[in-house]
Every structure is written in C-alpha cells, then in structure tokens.
N, C-alpha and C. Protein backbone atom coordinates (compact mmCIF):
# COMPACT_ATOMS: atom_id res chain seq x y z
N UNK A 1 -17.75 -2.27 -2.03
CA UNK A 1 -17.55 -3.00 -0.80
C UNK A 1 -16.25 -2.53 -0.15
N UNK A 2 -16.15 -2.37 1.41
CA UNK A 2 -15.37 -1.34 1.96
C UNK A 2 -14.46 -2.55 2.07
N UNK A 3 -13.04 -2.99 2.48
CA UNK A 3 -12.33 -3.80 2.58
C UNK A 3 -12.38 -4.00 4.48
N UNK A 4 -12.11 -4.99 4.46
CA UNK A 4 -11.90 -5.25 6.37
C UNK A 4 -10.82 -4.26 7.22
N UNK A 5 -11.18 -3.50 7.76
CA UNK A 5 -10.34 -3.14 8.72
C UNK A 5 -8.75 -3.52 8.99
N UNK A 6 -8.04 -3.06 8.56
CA UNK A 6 -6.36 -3.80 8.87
C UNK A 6 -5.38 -3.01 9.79
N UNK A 7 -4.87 -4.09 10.92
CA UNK A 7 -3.98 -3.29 11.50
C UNK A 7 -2.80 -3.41 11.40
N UNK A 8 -2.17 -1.58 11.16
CA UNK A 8 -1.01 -1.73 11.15
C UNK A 8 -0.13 -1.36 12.12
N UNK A 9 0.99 -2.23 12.34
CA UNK A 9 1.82 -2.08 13.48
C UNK A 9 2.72 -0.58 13.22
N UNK A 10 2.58 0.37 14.06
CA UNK A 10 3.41 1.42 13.95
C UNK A 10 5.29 1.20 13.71
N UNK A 11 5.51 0.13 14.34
CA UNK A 11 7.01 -0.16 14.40
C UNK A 11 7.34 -0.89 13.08
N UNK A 12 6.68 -1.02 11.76
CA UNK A 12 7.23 -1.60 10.60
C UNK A 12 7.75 -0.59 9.29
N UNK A 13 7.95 -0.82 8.66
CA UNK A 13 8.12 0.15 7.38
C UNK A 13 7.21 0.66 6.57
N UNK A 14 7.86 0.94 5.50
CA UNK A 14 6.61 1.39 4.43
C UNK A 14 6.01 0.72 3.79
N UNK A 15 4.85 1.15 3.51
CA UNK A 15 3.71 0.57 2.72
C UNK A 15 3.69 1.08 1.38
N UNK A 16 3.74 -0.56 0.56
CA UNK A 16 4.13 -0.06 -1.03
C UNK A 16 2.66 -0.35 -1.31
N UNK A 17 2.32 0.16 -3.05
CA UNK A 17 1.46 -0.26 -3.92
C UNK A 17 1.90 -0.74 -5.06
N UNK A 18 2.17 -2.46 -5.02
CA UNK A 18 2.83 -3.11 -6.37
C UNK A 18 2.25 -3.42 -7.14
N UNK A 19 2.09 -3.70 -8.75
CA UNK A 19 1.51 -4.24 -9.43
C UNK A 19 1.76 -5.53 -9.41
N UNK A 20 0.55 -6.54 -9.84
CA UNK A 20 0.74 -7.91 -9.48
C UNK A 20 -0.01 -8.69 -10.49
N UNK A 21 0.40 -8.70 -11.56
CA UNK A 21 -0.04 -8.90 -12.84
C UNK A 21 -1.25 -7.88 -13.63
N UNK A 22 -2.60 -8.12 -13.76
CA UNK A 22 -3.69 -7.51 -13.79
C UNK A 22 -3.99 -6.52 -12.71
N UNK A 23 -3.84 -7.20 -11.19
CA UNK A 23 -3.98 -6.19 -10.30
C UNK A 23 -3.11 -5.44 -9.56
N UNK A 24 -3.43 -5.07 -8.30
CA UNK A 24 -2.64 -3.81 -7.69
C UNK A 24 -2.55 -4.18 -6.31
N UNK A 25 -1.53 -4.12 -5.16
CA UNK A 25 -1.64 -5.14 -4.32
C UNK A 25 -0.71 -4.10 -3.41
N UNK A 26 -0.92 -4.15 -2.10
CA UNK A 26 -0.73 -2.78 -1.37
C UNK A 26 -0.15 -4.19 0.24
N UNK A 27 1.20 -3.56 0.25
CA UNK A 27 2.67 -4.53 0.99
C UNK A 27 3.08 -4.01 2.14
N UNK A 28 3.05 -4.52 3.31
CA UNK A 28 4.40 -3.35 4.16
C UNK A 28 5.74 -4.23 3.80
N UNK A 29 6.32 -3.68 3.60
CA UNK A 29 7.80 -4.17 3.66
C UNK A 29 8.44 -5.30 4.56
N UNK A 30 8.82 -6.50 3.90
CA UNK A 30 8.98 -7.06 4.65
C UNK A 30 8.09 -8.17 5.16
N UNK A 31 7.12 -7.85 5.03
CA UNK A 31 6.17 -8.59 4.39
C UNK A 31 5.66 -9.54 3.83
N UNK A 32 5.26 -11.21 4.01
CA UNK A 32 4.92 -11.87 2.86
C UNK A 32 3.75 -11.53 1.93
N UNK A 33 2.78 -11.28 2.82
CA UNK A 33 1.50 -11.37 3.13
C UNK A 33 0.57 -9.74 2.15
N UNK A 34 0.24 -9.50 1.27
CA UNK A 34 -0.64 -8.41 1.27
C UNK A 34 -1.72 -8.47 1.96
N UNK A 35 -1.54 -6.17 2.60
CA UNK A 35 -2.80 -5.93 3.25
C UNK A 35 -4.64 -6.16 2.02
N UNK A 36 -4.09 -5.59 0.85
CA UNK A 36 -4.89 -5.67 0.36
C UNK A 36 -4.56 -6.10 -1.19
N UNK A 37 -5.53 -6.58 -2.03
CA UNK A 37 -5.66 -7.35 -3.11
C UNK A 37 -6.43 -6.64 -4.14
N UNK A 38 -6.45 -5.47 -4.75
CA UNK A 38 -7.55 -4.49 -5.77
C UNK A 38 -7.56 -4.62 -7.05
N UNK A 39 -8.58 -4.59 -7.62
CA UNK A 39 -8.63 -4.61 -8.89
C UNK A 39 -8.41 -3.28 -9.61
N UNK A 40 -7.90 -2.21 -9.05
CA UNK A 40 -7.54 -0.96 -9.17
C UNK A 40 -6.40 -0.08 -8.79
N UNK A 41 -5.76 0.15 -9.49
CA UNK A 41 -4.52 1.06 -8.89
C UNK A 41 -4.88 2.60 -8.02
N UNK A 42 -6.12 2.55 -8.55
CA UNK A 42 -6.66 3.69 -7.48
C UNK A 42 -7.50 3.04 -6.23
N UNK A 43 -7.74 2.09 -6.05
CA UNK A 43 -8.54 1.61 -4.79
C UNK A 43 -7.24 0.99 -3.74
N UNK A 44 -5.78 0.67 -4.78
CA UNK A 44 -5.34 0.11 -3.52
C UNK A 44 -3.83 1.53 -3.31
N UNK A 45 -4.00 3.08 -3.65
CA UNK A 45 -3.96 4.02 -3.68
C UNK A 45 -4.32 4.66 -2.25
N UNK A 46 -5.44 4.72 -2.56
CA UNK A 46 -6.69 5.34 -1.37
C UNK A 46 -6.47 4.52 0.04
N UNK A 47 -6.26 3.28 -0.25
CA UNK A 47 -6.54 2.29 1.27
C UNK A 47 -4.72 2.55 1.47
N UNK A 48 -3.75 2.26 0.98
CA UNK A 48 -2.11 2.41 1.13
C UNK A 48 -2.06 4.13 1.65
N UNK A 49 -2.56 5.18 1.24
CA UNK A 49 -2.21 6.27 1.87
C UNK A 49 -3.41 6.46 3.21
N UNK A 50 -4.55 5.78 3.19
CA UNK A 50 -5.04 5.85 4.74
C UNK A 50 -4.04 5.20 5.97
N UNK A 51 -3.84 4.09 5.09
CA UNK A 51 -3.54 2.95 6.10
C UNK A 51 -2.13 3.80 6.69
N UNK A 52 -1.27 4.60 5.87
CA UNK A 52 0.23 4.99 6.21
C UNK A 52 0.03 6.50 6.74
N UNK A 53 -0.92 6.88 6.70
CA UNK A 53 -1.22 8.39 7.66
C UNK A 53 -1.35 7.66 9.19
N UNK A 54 -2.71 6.96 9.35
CA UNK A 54 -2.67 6.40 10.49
C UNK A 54 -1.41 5.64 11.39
N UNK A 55 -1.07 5.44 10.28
CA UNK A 55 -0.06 4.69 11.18
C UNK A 55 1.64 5.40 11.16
N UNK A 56 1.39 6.60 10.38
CA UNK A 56 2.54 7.30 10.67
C UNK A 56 3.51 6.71 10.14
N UNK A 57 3.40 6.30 8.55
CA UNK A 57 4.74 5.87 7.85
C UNK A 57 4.41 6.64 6.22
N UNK A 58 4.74 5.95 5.24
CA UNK A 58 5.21 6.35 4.15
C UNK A 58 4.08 5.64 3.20
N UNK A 59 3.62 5.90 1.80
CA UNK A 59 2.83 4.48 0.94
C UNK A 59 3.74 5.49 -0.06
N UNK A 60 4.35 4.33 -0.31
CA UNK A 60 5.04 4.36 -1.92
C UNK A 60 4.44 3.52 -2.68
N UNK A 61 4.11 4.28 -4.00
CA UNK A 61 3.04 4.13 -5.33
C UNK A 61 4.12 4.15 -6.55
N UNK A 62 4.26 2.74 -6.85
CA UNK A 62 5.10 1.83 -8.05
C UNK A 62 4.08 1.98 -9.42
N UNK A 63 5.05 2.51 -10.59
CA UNK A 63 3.96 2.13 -11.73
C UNK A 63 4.16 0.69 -12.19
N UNK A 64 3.24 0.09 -13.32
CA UNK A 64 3.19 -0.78 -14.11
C UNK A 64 4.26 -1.71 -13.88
N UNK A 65 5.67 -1.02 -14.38
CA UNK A 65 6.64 -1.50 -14.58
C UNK A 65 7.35 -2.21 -12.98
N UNK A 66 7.09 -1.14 -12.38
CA UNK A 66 7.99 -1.82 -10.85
C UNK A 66 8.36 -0.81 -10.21
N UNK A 67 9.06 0.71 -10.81
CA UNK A 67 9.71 1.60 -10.59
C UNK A 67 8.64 2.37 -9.61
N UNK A 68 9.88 3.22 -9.09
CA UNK A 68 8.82 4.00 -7.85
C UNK A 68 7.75 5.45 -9.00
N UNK A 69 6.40 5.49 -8.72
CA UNK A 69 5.96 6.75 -9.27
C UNK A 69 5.65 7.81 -8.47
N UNK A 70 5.55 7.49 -7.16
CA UNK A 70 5.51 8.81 -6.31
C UNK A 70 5.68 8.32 -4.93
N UNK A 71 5.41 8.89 -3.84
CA UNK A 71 5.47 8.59 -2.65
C UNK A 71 4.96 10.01 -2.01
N UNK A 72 4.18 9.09 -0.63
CA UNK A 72 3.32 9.95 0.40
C UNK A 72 4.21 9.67 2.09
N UNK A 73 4.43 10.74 2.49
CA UNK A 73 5.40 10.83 3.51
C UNK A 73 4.43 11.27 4.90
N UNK A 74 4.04 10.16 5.90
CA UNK A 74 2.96 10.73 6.90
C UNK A 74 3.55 10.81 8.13
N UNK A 75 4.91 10.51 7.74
CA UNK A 75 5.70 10.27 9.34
C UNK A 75 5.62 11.18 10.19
C-alpha cells in the first residue's frame, strides 16, 4: 500500500529517518508531527529520499541507536 501523498514545504529543513522503538519514522526538522510511520527502515528510506529530492533538501538516515548512518544531499 502506497502511503498518501505528502507535501513538503521547500522552505524547511531536513528530512530525518528515526527509529521509534520497533519502527522507523521519517521527520522534517522541527517538526512535531511525522511524515510517515513504517514498519521498515527501508520503506521509510525510499519515501525520506523521494520526498527530499523533490523538494530539494537533504534525508538523513539514523541507525538503531540514534547516530547519523548516512545522508542524501538533493539540494
């Protein structure tokens, strides 16, 4: 199931992928609110680096622990 359409405002920051107990949960900064909620560190992967090409920012990808494990630069 494809997730809903989300818009992101070009004028905000980066888009993280945090772990959030069991799951994987994909943030812009600043943020209360997650864009998305996955039961996969690769599904909320895929939707965090679409969502930050389009919109011309960054998805930084956190492991397990919290720490940064990589980052995608679309600016």
């Amino acid at each position: 199931m494809m997730p809903k359409a989300v818009e992101i405002a070009n004028d905000r920051q980066d888009i993280h992928v945090i772990p959030k107990g069991e799951r994987w949960i994909v943030k812009e900064v600043g943020e209360s609110k997650a864009l998305l909620n996955a039961n996969t560190k690769a599904e909320a992967v895929e939707r965090a680096k679409e969502w930050a090409l389009d919109a011309n920012r960054s998805a930084i990808i956190h492991r397990k622990d919290g720490t940064v494990e990589t980052s995608y630069n679309y600016s």
